[in-house]
C-alpha atoms as a PDB file:
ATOM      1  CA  UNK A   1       0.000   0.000   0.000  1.00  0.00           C
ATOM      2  CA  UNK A   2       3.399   2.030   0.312  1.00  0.00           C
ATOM      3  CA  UNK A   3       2.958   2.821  -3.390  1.00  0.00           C
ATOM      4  CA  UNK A   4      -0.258   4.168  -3.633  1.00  0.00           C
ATOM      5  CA  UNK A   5      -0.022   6.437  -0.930  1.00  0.00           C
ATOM      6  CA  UNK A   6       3.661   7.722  -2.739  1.00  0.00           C
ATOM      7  CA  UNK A   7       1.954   7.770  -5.677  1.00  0.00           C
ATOM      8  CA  UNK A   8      -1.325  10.232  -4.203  1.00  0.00           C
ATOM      9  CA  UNK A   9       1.701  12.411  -2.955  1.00  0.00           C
ATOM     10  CA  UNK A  10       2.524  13.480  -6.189  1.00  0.00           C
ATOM     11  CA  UNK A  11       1.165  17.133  -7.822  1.00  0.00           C
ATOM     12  CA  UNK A  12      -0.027  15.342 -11.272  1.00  0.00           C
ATOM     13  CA  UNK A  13      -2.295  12.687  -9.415  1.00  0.00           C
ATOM     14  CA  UNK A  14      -5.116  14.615  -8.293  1.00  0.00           C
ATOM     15  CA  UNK A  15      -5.541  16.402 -11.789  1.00  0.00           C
ATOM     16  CA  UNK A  16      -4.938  12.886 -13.218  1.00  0.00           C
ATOM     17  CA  UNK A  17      -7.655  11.523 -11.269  1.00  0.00           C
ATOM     18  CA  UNK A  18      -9.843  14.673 -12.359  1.00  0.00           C
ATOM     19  CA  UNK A  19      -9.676  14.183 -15.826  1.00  0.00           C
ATOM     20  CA  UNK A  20     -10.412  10.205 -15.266  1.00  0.00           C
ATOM     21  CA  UNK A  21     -13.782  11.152 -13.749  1.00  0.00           C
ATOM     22  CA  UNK A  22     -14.755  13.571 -15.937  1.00  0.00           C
ATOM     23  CA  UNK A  23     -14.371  11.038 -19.063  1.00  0.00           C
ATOM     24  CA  UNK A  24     -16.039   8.719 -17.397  1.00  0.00           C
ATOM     25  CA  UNK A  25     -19.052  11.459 -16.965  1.00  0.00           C
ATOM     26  CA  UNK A  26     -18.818  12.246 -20.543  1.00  0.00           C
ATOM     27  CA  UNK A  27     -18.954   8.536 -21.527  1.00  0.00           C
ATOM     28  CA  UNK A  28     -22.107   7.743 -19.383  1.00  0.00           C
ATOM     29  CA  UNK A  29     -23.899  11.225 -20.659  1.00  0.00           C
ATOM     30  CA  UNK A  30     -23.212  10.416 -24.495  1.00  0.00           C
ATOM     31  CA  UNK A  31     -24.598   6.906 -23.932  1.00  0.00           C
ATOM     32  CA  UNK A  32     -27.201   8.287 -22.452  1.00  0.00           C
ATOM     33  CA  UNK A  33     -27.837  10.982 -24.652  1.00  0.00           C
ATOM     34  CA  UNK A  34     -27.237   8.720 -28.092  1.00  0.00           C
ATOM     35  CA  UNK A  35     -29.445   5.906 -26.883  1.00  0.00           C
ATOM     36  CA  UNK A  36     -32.891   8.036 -26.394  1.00  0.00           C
ATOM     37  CA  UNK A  37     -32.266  11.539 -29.100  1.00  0.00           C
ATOM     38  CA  UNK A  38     -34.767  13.261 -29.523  1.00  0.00           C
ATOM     39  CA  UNK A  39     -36.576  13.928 -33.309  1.00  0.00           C
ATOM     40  CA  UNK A  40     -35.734  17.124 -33.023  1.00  0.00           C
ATOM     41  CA  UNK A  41     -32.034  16.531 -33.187  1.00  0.00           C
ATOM     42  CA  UNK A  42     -32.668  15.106 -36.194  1.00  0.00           C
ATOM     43  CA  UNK A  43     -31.347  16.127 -39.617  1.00  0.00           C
ATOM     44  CA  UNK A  44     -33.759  17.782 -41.391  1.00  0.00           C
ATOM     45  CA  UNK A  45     -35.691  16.247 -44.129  1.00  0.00           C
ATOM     46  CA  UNK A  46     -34.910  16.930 -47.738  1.00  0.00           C
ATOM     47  CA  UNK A  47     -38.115  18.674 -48.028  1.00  0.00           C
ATOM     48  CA  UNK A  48     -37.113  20.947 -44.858  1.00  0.00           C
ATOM     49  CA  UNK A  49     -33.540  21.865 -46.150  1.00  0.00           C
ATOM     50  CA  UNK A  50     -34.913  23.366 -49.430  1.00  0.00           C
ATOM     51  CA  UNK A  51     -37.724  25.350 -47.306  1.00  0.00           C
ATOM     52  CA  UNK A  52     -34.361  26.575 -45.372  1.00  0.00           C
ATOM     53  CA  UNK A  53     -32.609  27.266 -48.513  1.00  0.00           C
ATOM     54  CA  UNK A  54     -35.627  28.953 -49.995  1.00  0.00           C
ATOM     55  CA  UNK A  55     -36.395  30.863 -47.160  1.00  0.00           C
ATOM     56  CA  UNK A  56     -32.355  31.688 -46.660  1.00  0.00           C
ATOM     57  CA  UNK A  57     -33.141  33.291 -50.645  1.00  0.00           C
ATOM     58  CA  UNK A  58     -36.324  34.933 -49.502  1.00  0.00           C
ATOM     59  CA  UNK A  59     -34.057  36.852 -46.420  1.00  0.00           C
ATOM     60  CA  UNK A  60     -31.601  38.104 -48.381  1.00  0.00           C
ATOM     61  CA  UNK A  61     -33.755  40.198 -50.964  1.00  0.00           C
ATOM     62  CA  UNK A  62     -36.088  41.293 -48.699  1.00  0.00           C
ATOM     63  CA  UNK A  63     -34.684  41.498 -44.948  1.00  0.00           C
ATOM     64  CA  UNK A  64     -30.711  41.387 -45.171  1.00  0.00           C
ATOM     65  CA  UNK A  65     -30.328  45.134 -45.664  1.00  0.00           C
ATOM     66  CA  UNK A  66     -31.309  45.843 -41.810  1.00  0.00           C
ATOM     67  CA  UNK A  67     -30.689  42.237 -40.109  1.00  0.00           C
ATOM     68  CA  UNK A  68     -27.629  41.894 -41.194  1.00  0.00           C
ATOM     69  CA  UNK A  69     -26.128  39.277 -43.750  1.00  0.00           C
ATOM     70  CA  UNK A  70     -26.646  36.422 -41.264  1.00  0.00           C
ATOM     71  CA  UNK A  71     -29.653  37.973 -39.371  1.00  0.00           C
ATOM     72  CA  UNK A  72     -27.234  38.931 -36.861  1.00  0.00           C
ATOM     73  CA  UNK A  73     -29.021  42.330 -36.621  1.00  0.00           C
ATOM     74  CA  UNK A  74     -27.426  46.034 -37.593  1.00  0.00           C
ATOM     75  CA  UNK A  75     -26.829  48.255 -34.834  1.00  0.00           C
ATOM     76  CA  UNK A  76     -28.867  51.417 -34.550  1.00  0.00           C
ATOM     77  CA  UNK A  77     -31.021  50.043 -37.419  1.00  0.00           C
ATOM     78  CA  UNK A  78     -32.848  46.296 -36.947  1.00  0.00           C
ATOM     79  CA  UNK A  79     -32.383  43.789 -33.800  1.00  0.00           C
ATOM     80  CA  UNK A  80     -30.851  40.249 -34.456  1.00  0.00           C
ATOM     81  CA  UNK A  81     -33.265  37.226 -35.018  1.00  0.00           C
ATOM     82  CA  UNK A  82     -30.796  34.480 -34.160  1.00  0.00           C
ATOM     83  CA  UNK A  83     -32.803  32.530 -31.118  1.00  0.00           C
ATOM     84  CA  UNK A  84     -36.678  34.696 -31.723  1.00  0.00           C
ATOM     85  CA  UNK A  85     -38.074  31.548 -33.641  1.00  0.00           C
ATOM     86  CA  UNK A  86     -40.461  30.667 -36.389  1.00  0.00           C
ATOM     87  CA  UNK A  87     -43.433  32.235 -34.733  1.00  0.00           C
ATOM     88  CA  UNK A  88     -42.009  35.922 -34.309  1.00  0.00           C
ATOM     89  CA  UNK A  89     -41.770  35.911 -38.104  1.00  0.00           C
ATOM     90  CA  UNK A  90     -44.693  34.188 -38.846  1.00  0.00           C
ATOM     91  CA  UNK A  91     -46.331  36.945 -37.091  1.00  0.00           C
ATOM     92  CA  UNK A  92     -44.355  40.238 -38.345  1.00  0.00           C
ATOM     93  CA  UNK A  93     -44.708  39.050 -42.039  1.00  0.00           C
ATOM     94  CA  UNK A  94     -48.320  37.489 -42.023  1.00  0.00           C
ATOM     95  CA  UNK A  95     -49.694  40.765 -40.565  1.00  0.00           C
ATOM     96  CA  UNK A  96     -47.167  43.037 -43.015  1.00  0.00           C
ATOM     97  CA  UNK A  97     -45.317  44.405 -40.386  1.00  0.00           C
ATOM     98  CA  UNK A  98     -42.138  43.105 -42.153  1.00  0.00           C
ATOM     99  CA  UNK A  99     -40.233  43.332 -44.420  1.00  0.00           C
ATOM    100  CA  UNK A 100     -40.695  47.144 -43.355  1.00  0.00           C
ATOM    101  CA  UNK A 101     -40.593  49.620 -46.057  1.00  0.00           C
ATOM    102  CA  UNK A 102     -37.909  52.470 -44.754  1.00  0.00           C
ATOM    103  CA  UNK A 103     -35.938  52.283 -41.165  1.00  0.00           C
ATOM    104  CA  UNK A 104     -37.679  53.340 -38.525  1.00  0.00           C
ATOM    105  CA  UNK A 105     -41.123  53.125 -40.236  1.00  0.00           C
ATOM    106  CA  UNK A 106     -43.865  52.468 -37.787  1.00  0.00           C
ATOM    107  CA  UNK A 107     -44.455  48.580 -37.584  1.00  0.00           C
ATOM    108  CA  UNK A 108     -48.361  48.702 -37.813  1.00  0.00           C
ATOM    109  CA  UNK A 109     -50.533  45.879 -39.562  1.00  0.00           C
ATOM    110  CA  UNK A 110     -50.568  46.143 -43.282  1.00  0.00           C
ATOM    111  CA  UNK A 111     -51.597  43.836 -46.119  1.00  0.00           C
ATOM    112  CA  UNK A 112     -48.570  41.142 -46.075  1.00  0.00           C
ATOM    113  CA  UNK A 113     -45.858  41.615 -49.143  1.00  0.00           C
ATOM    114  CA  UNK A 114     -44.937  37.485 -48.613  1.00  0.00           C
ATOM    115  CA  UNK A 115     -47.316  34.511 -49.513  1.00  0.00           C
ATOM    116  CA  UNK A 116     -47.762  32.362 -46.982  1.00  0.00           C
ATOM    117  CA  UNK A 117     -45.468  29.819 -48.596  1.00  0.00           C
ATOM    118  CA  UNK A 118     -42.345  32.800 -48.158  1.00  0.00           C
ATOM    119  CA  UNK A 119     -43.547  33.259 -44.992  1.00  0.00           C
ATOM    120  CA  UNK A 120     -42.947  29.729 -43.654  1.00  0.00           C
ATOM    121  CA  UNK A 121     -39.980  29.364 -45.662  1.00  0.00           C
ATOM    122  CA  UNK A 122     -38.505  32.274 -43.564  1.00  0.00           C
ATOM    123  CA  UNK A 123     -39.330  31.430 -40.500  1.00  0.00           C
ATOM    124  CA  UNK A 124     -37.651  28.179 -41.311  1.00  0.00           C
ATOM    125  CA  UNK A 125     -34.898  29.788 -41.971  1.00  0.00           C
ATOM    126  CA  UNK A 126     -34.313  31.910 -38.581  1.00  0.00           C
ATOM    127  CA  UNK A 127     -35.681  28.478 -36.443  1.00  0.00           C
ATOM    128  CA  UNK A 128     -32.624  26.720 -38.388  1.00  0.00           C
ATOM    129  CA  UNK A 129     -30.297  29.570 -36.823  1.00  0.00           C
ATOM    130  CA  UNK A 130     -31.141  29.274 -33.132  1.00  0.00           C
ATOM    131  CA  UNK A 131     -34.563  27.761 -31.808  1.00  0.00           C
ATOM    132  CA  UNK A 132     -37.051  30.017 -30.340  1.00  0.00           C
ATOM    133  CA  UNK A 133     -40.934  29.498 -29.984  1.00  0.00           C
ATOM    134  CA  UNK A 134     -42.876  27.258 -33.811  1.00  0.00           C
ATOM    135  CA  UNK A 135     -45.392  28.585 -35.086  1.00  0.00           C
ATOM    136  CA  UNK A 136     -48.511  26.743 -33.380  1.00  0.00           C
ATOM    137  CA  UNK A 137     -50.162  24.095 -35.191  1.00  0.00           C
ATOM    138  CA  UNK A 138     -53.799  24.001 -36.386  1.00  0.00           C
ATOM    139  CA  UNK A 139     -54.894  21.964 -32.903  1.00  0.00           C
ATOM    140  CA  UNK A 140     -53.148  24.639 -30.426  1.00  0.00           C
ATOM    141  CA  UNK A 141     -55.379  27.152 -32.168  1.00  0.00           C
ATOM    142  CA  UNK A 142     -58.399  25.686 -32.553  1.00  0.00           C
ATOM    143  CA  UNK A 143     -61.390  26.846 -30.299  1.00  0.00           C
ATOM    144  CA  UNK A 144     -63.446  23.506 -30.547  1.00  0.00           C
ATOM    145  CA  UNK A 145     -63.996  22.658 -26.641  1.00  0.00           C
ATOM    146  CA  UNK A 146     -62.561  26.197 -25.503  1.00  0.00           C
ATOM    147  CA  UNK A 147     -63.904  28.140 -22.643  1.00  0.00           C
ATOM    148  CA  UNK A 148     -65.159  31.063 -23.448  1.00  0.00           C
ATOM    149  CA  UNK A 149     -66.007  32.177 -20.449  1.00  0.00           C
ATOM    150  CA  UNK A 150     -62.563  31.477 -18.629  1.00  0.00           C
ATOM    151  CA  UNK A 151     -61.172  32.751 -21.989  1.00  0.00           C
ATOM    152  CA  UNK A 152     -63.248  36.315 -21.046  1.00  0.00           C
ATOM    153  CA  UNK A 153     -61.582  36.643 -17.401  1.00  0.00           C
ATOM    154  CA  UNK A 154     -58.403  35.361 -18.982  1.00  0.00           C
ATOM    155  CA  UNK A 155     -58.326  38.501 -21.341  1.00  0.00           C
ATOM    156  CA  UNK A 156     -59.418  40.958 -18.748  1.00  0.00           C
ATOM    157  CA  UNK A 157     -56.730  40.058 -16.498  1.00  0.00           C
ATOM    158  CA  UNK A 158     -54.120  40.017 -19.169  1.00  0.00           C
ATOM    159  CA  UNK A 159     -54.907  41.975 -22.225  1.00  0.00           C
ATOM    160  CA  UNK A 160     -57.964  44.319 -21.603  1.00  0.00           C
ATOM    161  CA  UNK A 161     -55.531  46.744 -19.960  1.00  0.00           C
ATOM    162  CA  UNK A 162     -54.249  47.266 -23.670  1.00  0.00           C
ATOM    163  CA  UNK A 163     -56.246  46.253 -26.133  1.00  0.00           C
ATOM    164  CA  UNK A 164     -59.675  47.474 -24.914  1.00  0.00           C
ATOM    165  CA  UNK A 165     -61.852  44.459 -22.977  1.00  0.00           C
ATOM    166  CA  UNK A 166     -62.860  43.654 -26.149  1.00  0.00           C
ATOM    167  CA  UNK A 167     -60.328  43.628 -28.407  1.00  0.00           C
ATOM    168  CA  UNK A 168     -60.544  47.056 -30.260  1.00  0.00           C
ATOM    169  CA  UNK A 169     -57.279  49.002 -29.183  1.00  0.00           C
ATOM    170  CA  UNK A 170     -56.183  51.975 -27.326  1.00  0.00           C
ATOM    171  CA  UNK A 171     -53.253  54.198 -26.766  1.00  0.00           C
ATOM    172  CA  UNK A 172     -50.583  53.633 -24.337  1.00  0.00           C
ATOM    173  CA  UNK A 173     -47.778  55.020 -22.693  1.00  0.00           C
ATOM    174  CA  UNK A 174     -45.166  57.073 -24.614  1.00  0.00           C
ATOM    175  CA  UNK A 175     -47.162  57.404 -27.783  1.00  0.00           C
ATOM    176  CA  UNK A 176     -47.244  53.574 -28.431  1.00  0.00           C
ATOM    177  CA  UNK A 177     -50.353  51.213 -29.686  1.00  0.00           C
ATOM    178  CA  UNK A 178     -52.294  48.672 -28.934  1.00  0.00           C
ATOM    179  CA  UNK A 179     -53.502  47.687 -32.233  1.00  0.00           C
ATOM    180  CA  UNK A 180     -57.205  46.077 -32.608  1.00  0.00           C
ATOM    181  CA  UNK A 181     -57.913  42.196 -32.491  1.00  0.00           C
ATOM    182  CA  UNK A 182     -59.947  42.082 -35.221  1.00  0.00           C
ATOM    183  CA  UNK A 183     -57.954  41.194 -38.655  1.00  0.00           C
ATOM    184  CA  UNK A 184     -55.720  38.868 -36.454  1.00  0.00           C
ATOM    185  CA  UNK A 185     -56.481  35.351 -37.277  1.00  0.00           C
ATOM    186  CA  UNK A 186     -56.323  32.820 -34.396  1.00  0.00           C
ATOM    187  CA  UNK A 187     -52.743  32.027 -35.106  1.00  0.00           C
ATOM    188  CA  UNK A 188     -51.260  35.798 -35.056  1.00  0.00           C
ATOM    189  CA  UNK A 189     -53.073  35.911 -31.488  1.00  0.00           C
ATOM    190  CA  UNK A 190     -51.457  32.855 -29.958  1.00  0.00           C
ATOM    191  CA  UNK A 191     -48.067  34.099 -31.998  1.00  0.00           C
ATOM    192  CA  UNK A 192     -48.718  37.393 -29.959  1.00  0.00           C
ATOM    193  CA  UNK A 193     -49.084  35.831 -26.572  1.00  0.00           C
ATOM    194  CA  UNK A 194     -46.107  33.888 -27.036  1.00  0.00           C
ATOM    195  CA  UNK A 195     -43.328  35.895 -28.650  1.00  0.00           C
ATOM    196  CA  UNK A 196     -44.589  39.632 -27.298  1.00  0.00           C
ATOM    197  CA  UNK A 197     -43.965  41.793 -29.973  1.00  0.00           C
ATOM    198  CA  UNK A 198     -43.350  45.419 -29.643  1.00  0.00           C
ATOM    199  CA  UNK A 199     -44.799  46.740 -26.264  1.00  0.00           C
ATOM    200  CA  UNK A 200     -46.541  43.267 -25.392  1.00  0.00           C
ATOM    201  CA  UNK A 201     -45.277  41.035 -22.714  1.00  0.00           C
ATOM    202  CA  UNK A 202     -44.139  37.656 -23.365  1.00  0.00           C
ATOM    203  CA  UNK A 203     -46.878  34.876 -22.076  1.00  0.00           C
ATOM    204  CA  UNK A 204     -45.024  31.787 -22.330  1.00  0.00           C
ATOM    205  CA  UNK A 205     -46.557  27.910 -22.318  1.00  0.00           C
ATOM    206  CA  UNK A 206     -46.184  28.141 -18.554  1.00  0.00           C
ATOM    207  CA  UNK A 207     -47.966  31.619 -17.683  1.00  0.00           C
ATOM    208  CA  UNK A 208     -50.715  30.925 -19.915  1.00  0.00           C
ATOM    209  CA  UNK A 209     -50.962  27.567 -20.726  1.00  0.00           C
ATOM    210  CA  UNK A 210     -52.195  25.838 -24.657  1.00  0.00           C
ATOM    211  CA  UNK A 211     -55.691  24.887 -23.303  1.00  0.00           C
ATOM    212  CA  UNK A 212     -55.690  29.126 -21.251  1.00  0.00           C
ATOM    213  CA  UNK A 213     -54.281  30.569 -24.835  1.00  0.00           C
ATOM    214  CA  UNK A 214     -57.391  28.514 -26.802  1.00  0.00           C
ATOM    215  CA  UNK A 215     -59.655  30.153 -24.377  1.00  0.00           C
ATOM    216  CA  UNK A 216     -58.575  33.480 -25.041  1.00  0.00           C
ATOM    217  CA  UNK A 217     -58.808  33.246 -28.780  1.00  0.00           C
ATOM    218  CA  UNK A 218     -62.059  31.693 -28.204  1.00  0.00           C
ATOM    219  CA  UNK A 219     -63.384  34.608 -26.356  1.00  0.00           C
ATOM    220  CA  UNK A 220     -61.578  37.068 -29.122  1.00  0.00           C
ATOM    221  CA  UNK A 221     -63.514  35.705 -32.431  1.00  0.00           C
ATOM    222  CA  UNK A 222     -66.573  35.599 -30.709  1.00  0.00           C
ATOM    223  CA  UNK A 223     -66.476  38.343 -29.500  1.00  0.00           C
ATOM    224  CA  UNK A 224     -66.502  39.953 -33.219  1.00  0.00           C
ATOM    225  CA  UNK A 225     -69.373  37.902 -34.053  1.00  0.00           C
ATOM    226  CA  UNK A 226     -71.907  39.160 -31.529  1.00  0.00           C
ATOM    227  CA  UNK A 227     -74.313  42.048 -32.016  1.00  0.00           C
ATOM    228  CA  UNK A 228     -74.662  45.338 -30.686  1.00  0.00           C
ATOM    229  CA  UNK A 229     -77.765  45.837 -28.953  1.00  0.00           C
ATOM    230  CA  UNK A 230     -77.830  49.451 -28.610  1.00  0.00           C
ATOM    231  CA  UNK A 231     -76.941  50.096 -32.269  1.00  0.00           C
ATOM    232  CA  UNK A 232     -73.445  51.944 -32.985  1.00  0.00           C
ATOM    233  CA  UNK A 233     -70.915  50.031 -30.553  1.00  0.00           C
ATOM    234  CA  UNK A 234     -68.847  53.413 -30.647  1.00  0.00           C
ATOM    235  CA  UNK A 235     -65.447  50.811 -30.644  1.00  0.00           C
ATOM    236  CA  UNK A 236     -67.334  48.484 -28.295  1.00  0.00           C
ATOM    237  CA  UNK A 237     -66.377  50.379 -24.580  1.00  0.00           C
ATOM    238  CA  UNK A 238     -69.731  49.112 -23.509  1.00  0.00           C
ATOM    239  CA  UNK A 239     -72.208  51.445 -21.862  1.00  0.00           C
ATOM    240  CA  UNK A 240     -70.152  54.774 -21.486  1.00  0.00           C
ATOM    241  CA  UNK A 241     -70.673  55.094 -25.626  1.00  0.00           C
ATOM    242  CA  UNK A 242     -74.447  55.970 -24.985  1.00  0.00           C
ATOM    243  CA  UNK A 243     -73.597  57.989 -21.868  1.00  0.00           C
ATOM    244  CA  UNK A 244     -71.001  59.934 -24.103  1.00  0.00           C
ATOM    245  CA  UNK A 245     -73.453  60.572 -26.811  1.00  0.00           C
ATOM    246  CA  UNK A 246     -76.101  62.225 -24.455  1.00  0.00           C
ATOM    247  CA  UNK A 247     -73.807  64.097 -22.676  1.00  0.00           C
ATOM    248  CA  UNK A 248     -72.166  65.746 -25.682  1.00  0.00           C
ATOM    249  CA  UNK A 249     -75.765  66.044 -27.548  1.00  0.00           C
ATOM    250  CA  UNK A 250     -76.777  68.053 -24.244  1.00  0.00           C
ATOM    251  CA  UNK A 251     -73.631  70.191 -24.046  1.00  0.00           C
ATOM    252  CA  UNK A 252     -73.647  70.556 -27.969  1.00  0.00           C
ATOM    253  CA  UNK A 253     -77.934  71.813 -27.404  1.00  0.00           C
ATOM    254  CA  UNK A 254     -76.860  74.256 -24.210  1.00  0.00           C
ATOM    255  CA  UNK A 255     -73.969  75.683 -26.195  1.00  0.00           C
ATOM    256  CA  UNK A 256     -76.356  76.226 -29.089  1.00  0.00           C
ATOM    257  CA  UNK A 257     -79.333  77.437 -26.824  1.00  0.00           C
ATOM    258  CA  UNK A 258     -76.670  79.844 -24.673  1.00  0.00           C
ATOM    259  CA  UNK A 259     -75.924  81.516 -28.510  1.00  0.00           C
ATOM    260  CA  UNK A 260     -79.435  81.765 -29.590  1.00  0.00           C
ATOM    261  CA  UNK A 261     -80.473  83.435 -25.826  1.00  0.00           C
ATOM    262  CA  UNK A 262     -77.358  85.968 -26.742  1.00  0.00           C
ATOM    263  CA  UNK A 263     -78.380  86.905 -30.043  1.00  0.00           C
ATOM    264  CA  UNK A 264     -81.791  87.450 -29.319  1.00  0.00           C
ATOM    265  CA  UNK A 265     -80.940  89.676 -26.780  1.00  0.00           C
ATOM    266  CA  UNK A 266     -78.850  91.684 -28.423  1.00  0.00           C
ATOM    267  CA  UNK A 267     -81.532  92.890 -31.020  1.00  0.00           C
ATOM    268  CA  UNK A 268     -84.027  93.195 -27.827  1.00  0.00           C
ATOM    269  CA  UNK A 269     -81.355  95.850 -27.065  1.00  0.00           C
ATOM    270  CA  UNK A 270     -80.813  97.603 -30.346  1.00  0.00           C
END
């Protein structure tokens, strides 16, 4: 046993014995690892590398100038989209806000300048760069089974704050927008919730779950779809509209009387 313990004296065996356990930990974790990959560490099928390519073709002629040649972003000009993921662009380009026309243009909804088959090809592209949120697939969206209901008190604690309690818009802080609900299709919204563009907050998987986001959309579109009892909805504030309307009629009528009284006095007086 004289040996060992000469041999544990020296400097080099500790960092020998290091290195010994660390390959060992590497060994057990690629086993590990190799045994049970998952599909998406996959290559990607034939059919997905020319969506890449394509969509690598659609970036350059139409978004390179201010992300930067490998969407890297330009200082002072465009952010990088390395990491935002295939449902940040599926959202910016369905509902035209990119490709923007000029720096520094206003990013509000327009009619879209990519088909929807340009679209997904780009947002292949920027997944293939870094991960980030997918766009969500037909059954996330879908509002069979959904709670509207939950999906109303859902919205008011969320969203109303911004976009009006039922969807229309308003004005926020430091001259920014909530833009109106309704033109956004059931996938924008979920996009929305989950990537947080411009002024919104991000509401991840975890703060609002799949079956919560459903809800929500739920409550959006059918929201559209109902009528307005009391005629003109006035962008749908609910009942100050009709309050607002008499009290300006009345002040509009005393403004109007006050001039009449004054005029009709002043010829009394003549």
């Amino acid at each position: 046993m004289s040996w060992i313990t000469a041999r544990r004296r020296r400097p080099l065996a500790g960092y020998a014995v290091v290195l010994l356990g660390l390959l060992f930990i590497g060994a057990i974790y690629a086993a590990i690892t190799g045994s049970a990959s998952p599909a998406s560490a996959a290559a990607p099928s034939a059919a997905q590398q020319a969506q890449i390519a394509s969509g690598r073709h659609i970036f350059a002629q139409n978004c390179e100038t201010c992300h930067g040649f490998a969407a890297q972003g330009v200082t002072g000009v465009a952010p990088g989209l390395i990491g935002v993921g295939a449902a940040a662009v599926d959202f910016q380009v369905s509902t035209g806000r990119m490709p923007a026309k000029e720096n520094g243009a206003e990013n509000d909804r327009k009619p879209p300048q990519l088909s929807p088959a340009q679209t997904r090809a780009v947002a292949a592209y920027i997944a293939s760069l870094g991960g980030g949120p997918s766009v969500p697939s037909a059954a996330q969206v879908s509002t069979a089974g959904a709670n509207v209901g939950l999906g109303q008190q859902l919205f008011t604690a969320d969203c109303a704050a911004c976009h009006n309690f039922v969807g229309a818009g308003g004005a926020l802080t430091y001259g920014k927008f909530a833009p109106p609900l309704s033109a956004s299709t059931p996938t924008q919204i979920y996009e929305a919730m989950l990537t947080g563009p411009e002024a919104m907050p991000v509401f991840n998987e975890t703060t609002i779950t799949p079956s919560e986001k459903a809800d929500i959309i739920a409550y959006v579109t059918q929201t559209r779809s109902e009528p307005n009892p009391g005629g003109t909805s006035l962008g749908r504030v609910g009942p100050v509209s009709e309050g607002l309307v008499a009290f300006l009629g009345l002040l509009l009528f005393m403004v109007l009387a006050a001039l009449w009284i004054t005029a009709k006095q002043g010829k009394v007086h003549e």
